[in-house]
PDB file of N, CA and C in Angstrom:
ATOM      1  N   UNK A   1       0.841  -1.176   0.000  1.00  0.00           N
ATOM      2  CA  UNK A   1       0.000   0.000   0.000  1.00  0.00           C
ATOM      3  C   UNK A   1       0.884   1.237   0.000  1.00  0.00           C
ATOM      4  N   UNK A   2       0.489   2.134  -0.993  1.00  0.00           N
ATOM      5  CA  UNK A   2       1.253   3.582  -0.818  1.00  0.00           C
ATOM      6  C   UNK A   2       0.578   4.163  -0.003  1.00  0.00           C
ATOM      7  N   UNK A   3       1.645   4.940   0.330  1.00  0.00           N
ATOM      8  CA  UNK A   3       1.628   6.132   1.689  1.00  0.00           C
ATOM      9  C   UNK A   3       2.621   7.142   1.540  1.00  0.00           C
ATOM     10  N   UNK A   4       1.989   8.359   1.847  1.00  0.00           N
ATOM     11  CA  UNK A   4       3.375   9.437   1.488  1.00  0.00           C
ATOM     12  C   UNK A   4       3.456  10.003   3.387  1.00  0.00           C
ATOM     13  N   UNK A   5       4.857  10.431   3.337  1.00  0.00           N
ATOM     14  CA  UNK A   5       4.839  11.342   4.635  1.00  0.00           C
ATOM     15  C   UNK A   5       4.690  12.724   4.441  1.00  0.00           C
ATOM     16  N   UNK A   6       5.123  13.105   3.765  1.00  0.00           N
ATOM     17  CA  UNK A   6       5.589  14.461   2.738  1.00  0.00           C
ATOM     18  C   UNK A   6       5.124  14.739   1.349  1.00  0.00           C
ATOM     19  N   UNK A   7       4.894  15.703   0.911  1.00  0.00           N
ATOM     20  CA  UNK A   7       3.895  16.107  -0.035  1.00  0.00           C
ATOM     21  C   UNK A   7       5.104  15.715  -1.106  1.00  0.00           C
ATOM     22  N   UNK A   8       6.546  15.555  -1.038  1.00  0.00           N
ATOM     23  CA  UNK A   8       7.550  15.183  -1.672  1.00  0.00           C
ATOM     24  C   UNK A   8       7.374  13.752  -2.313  1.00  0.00           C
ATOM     25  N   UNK A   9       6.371  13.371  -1.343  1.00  0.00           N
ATOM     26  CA  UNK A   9       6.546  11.479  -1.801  1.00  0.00           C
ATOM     27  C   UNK A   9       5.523  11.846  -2.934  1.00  0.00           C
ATOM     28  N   UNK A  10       4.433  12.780  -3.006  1.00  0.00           N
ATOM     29  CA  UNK A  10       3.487  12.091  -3.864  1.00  0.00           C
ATOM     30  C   UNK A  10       3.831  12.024  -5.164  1.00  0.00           C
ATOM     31  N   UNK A  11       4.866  12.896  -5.973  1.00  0.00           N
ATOM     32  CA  UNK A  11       5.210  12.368  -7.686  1.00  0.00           C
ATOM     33  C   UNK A  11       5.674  10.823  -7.398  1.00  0.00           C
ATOM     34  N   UNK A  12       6.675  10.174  -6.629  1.00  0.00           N
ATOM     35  CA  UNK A  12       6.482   8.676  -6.858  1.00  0.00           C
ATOM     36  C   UNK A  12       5.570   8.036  -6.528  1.00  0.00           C
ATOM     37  N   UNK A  13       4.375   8.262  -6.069  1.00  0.00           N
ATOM     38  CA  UNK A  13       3.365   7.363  -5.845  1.00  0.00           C
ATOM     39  C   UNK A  13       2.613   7.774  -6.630  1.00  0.00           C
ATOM     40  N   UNK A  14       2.415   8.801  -7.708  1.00  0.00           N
ATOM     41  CA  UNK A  14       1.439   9.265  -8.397  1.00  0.00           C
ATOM     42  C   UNK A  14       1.623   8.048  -9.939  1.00  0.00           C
ATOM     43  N   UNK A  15       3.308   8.250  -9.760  1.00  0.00           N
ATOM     44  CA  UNK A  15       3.398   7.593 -10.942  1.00  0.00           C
ATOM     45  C   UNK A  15       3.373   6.396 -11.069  1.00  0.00           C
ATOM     46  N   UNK A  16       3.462   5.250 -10.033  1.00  0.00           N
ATOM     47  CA  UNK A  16       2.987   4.091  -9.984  1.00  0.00           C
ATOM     48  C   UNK A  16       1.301   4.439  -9.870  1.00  0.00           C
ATOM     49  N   UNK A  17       0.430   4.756  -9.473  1.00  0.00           N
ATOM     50  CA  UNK A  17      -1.531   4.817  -9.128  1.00  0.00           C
ATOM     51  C   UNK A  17      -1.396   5.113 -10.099  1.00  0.00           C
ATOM     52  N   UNK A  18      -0.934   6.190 -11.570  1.00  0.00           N
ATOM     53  CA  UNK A  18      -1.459   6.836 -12.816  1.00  0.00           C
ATOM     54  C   UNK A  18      -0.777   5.448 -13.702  1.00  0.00           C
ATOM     55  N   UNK A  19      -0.501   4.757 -13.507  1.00  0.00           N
ATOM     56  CA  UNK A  19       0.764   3.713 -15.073  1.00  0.00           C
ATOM     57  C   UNK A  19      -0.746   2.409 -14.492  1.00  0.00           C
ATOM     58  N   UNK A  20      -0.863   2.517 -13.176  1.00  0.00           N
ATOM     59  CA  UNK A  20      -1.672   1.034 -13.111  1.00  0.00           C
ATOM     60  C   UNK A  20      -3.115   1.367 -13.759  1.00  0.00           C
ATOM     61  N   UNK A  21      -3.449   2.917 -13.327  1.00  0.00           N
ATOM     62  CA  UNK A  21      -4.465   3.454 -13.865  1.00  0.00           C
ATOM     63  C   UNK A  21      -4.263   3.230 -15.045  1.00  0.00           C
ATOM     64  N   UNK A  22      -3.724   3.704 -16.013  1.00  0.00           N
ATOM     65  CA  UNK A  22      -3.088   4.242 -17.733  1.00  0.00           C
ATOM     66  C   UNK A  22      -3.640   2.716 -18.512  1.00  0.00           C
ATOM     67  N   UNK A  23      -3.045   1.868 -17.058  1.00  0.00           N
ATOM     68  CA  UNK A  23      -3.323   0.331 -18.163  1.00  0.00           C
ATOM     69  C   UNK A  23      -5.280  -0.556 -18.233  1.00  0.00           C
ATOM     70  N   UNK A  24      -5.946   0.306 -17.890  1.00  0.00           N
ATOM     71  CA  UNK A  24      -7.558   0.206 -17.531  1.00  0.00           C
ATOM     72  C   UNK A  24      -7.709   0.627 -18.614  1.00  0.00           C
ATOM     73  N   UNK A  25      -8.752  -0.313 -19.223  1.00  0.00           N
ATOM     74  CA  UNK A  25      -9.319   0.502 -20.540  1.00  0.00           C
ATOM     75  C   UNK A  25     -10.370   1.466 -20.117  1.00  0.00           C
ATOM     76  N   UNK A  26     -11.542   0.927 -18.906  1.00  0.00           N
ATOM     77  CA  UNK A  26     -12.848   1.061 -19.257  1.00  0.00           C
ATOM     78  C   UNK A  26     -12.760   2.158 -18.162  1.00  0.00           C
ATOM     79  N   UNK A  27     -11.941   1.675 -17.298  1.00  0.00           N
ATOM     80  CA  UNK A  27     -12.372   2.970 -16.451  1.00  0.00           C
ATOM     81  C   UNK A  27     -11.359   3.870 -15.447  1.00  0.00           C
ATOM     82  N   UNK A  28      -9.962   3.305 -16.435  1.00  0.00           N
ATOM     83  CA  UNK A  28      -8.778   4.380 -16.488  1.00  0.00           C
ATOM     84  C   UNK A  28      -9.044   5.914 -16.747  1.00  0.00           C
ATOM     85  N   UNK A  29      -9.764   6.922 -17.218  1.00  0.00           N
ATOM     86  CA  UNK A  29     -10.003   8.137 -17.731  1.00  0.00           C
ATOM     87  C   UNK A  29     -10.595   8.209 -16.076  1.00  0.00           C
ATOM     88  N   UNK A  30     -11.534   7.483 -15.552  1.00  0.00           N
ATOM     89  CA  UNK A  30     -12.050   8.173 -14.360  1.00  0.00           C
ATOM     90  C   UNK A  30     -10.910   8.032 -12.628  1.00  0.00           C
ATOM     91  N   UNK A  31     -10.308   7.287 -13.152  1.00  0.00           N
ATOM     92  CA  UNK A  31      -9.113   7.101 -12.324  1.00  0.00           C
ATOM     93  C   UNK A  31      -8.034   8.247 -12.478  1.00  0.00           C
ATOM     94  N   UNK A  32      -7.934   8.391 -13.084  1.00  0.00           N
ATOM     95  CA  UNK A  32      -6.872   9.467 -13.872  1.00  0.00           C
ATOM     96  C   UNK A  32      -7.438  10.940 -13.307  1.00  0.00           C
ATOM     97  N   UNK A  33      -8.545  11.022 -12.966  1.00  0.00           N
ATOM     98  CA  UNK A  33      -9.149  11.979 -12.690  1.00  0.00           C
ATOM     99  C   UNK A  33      -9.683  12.039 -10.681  1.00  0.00           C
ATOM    100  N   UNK A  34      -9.443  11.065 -10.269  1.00  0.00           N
ATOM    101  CA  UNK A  34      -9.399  10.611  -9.177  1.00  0.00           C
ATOM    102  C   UNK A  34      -8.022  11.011  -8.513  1.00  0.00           C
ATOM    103  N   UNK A  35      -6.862  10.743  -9.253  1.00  0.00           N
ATOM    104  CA  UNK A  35      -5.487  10.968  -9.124  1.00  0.00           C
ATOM    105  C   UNK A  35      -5.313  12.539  -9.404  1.00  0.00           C
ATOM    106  N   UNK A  36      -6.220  13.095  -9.700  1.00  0.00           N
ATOM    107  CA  UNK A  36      -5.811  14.744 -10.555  1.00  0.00           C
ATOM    108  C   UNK A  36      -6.222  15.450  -8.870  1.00  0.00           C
ATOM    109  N   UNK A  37      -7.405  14.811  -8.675  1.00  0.00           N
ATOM    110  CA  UNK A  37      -8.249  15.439  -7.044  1.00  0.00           C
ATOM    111  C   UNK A  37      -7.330  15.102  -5.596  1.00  0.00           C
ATOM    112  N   UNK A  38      -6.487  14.054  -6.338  1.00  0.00           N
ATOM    113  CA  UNK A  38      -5.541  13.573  -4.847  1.00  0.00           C
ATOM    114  C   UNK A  38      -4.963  14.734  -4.752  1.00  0.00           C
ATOM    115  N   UNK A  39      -3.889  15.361  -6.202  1.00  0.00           N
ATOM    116  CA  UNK A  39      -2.798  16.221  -6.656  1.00  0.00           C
ATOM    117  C   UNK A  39      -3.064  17.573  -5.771  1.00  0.00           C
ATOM    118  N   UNK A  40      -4.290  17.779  -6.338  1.00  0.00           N
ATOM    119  CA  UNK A  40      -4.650  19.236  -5.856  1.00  0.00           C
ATOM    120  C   UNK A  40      -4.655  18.998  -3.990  1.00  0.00           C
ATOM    121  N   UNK A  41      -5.368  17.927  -3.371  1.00  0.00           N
ATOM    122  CA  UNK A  41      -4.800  17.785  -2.020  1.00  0.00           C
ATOM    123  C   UNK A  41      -3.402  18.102  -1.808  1.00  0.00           C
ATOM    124  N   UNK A  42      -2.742  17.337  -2.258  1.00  0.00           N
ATOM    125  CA  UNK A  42      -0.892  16.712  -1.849  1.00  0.00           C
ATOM    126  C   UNK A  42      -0.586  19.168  -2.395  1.00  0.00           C
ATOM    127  N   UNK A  43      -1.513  19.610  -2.324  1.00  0.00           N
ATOM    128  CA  UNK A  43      -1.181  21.144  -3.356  1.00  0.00           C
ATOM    129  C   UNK A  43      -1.133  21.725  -2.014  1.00  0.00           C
ATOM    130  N   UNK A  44      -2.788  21.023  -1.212  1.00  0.00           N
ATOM    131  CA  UNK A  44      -2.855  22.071  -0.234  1.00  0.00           C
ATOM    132  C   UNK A  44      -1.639  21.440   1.143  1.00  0.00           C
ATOM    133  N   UNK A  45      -1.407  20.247   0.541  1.00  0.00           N
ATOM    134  CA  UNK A  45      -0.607  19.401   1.829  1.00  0.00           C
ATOM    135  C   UNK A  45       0.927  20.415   1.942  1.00  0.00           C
ATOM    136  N   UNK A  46       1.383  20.665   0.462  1.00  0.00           N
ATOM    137  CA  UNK A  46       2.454  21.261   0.295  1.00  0.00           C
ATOM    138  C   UNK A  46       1.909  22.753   0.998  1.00  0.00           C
ATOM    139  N   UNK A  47       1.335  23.782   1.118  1.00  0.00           N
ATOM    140  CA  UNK A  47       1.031  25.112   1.013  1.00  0.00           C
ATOM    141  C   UNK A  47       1.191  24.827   2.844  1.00  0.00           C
ATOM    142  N   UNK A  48       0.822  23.866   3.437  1.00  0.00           N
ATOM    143  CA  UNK A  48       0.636  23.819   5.081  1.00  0.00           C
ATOM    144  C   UNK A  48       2.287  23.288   5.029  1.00  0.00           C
ATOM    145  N   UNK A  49       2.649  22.538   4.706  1.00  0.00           N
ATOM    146  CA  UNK A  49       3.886  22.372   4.789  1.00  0.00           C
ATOM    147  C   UNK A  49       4.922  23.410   5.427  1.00  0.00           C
ATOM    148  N   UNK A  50       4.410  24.228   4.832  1.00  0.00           N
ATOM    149  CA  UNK A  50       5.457  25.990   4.406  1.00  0.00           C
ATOM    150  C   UNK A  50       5.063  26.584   5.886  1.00  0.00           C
ATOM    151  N   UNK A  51       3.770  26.230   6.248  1.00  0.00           N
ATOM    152  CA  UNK A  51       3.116  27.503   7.281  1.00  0.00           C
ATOM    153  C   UNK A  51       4.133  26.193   8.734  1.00  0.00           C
ATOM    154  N   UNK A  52       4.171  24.712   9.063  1.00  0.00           N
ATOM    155  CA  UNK A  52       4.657  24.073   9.594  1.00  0.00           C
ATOM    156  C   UNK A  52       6.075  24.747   9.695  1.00  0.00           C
ATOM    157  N   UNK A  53       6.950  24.642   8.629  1.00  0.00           N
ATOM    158  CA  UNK A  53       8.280  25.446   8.481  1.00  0.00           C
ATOM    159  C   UNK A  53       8.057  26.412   9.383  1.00  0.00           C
ATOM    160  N   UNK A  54       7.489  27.426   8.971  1.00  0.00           N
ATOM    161  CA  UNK A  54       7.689  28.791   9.585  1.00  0.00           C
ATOM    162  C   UNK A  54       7.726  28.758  10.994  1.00  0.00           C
ATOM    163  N   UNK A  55       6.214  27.962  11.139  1.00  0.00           N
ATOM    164  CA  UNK A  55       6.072  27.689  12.589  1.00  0.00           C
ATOM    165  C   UNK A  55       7.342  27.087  13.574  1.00  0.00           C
ATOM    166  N   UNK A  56       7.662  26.131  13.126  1.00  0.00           N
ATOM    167  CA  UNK A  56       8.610  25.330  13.790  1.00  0.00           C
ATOM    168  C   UNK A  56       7.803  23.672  14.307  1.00  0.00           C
ATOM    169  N   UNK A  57       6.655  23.912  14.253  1.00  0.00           N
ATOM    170  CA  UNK A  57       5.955  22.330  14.588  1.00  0.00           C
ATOM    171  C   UNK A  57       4.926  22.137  13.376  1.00  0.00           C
ATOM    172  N   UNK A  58       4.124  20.778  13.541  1.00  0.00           N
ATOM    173  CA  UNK A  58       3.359  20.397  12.994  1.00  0.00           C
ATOM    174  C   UNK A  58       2.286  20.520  13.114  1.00  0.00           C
ATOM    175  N   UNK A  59       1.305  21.478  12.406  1.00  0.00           N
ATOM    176  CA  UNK A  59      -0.093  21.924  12.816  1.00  0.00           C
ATOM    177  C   UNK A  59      -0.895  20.489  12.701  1.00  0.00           C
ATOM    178  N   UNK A  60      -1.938  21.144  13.342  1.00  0.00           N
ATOM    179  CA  UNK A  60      -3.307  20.125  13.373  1.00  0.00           C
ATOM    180  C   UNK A  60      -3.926  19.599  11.927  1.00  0.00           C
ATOM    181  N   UNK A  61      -3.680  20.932  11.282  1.00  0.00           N
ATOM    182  CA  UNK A  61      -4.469  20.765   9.759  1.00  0.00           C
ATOM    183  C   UNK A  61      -3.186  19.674   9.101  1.00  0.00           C
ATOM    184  N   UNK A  62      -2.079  20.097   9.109  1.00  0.00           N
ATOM    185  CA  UNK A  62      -0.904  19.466   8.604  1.00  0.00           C
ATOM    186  C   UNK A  62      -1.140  17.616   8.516  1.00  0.00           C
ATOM    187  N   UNK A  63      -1.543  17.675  10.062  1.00  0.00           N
ATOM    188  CA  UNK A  63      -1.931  15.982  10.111  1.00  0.00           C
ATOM    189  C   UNK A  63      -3.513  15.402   9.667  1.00  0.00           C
ATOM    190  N   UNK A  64      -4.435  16.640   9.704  1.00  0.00           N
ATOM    191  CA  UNK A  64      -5.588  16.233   9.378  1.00  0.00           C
ATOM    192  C   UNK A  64      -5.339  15.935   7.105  1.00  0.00           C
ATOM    193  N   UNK A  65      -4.722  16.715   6.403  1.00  0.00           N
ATOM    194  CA  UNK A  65      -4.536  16.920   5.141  1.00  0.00           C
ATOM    195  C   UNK A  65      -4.003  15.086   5.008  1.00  0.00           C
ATOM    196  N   UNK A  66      -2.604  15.354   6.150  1.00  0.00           N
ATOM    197  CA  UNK A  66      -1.622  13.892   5.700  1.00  0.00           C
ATOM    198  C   UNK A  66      -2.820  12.541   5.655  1.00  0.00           C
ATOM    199  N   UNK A  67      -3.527  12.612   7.056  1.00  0.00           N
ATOM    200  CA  UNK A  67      -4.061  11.407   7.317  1.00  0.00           C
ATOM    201  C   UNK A  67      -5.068  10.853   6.008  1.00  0.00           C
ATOM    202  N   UNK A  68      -5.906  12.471   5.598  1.00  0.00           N
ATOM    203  CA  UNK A  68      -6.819  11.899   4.424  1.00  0.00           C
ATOM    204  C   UNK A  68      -6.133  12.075   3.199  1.00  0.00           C
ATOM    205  N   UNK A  69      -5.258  12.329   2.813  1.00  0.00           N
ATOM    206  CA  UNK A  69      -4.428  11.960   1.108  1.00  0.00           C
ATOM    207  C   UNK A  69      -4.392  10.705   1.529  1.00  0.00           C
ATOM    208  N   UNK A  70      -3.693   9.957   2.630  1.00  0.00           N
ATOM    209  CA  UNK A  70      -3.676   8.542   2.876  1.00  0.00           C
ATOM    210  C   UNK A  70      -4.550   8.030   2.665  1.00  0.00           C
ATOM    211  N   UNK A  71      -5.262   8.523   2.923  1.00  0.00           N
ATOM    212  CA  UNK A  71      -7.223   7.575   3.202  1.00  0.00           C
ATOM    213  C   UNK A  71      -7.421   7.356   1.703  1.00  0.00           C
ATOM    214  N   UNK A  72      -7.231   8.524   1.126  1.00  0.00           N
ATOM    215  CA  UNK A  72      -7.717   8.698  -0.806  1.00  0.00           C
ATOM    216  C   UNK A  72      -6.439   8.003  -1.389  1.00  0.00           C
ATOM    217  N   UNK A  73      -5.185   7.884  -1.041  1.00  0.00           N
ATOM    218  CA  UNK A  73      -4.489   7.278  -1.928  1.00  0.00           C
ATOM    219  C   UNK A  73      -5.027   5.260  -1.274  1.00  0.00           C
ATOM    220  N   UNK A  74      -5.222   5.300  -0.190  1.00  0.00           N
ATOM    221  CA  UNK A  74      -5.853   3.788  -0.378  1.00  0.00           C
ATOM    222  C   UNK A  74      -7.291   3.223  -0.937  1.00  0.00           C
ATOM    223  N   UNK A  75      -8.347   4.353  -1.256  1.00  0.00           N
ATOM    224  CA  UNK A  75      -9.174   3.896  -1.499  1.00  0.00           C
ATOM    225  C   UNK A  75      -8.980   4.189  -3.045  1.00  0.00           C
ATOM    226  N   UNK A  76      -8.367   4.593  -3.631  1.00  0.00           N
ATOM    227  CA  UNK A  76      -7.447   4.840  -5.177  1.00  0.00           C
ATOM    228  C   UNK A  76      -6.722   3.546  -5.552  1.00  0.00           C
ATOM    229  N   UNK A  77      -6.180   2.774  -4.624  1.00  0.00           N
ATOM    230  CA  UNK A  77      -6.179   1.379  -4.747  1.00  0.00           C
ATOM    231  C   UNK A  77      -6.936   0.385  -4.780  1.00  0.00           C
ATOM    232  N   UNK A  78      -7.668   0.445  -3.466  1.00  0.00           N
ATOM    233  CA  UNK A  78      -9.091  -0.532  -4.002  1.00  0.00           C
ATOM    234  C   UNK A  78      -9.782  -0.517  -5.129  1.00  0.00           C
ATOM    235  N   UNK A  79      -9.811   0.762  -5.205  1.00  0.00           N
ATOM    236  CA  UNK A  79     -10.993   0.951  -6.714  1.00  0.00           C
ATOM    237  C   UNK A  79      -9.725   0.951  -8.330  1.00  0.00           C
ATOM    238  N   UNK A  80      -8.796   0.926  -8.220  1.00  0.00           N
ATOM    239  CA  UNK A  80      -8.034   0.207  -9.012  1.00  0.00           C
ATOM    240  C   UNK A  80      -8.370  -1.620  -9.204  1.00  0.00           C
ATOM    241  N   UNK A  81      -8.245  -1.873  -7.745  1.00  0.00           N
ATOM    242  CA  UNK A  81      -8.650  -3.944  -8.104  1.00  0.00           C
ATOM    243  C   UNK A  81     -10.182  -3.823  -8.339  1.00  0.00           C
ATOM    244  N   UNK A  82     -10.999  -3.249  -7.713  1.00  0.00           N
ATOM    245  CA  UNK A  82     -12.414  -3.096  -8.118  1.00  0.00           C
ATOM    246  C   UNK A  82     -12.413  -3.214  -9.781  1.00  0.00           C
ATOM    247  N   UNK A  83     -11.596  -1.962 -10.315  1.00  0.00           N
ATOM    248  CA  UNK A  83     -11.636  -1.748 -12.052  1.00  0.00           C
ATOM    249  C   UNK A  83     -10.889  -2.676 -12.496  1.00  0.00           C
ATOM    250  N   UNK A  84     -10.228  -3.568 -12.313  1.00  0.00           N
ATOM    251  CA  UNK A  84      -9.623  -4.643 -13.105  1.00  0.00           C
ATOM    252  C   UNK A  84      -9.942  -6.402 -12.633  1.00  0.00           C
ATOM    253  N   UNK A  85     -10.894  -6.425 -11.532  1.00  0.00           N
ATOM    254  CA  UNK A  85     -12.055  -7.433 -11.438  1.00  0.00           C
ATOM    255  C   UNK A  85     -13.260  -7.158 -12.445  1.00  0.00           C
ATOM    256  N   UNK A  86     -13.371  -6.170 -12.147  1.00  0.00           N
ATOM    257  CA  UNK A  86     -14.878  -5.885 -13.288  1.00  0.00           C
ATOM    258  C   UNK A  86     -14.348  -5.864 -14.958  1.00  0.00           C
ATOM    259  N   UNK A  87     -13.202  -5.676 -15.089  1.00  0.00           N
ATOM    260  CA  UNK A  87     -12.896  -5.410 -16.740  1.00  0.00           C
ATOM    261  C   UNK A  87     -12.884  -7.299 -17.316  1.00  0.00           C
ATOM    262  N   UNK A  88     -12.224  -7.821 -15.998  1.00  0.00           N
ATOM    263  CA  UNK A  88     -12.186  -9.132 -16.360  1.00  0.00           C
ATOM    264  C   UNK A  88     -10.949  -9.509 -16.862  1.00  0.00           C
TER     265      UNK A  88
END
């Protein structure tokens, strides 16, 4: 299972979820677009990142952002085996 700590991890995990996606015929385009909605998260994960820096600790939001990209990059997996049980 992927997991990022850092908004740094998500280009390598994007690009393994988008290549397994890429290879779905039927319902790769809506995956792909699933992965576009993670991006813009891992956007706002990076923007709290910066305000953490400044601060010197780890805000509340910081861990609330991390915990659910996690949540969406695992249920971005399930529904990957979901789409390639159903394609057959």
């Amino acid at each position: 299972m992927a997991e990022i700590t850092t908004s740094l991890d998500w280009a390598e995990v994007s690009i393994q979820l988008e290549n397994a996606a890429k290879k779905m015929k039927r319902y790769g385009p809506d995956m792909l677009r699933m992965s576009n909605g993670i991006a813009a998260m891992v956007k706002k994960l990076s923007e709290e990142e910066i305000v953490c820096r400044r601060m010197g600790r780890q805000t509340r939001q910081h861990k609330e952002l991390l915990a659910k990209i996690n949540e969406e990059i695992a249920n971005f997996e399930r529904y990957l085996t979901f789409g390639v049980l159903l394609s057959g």
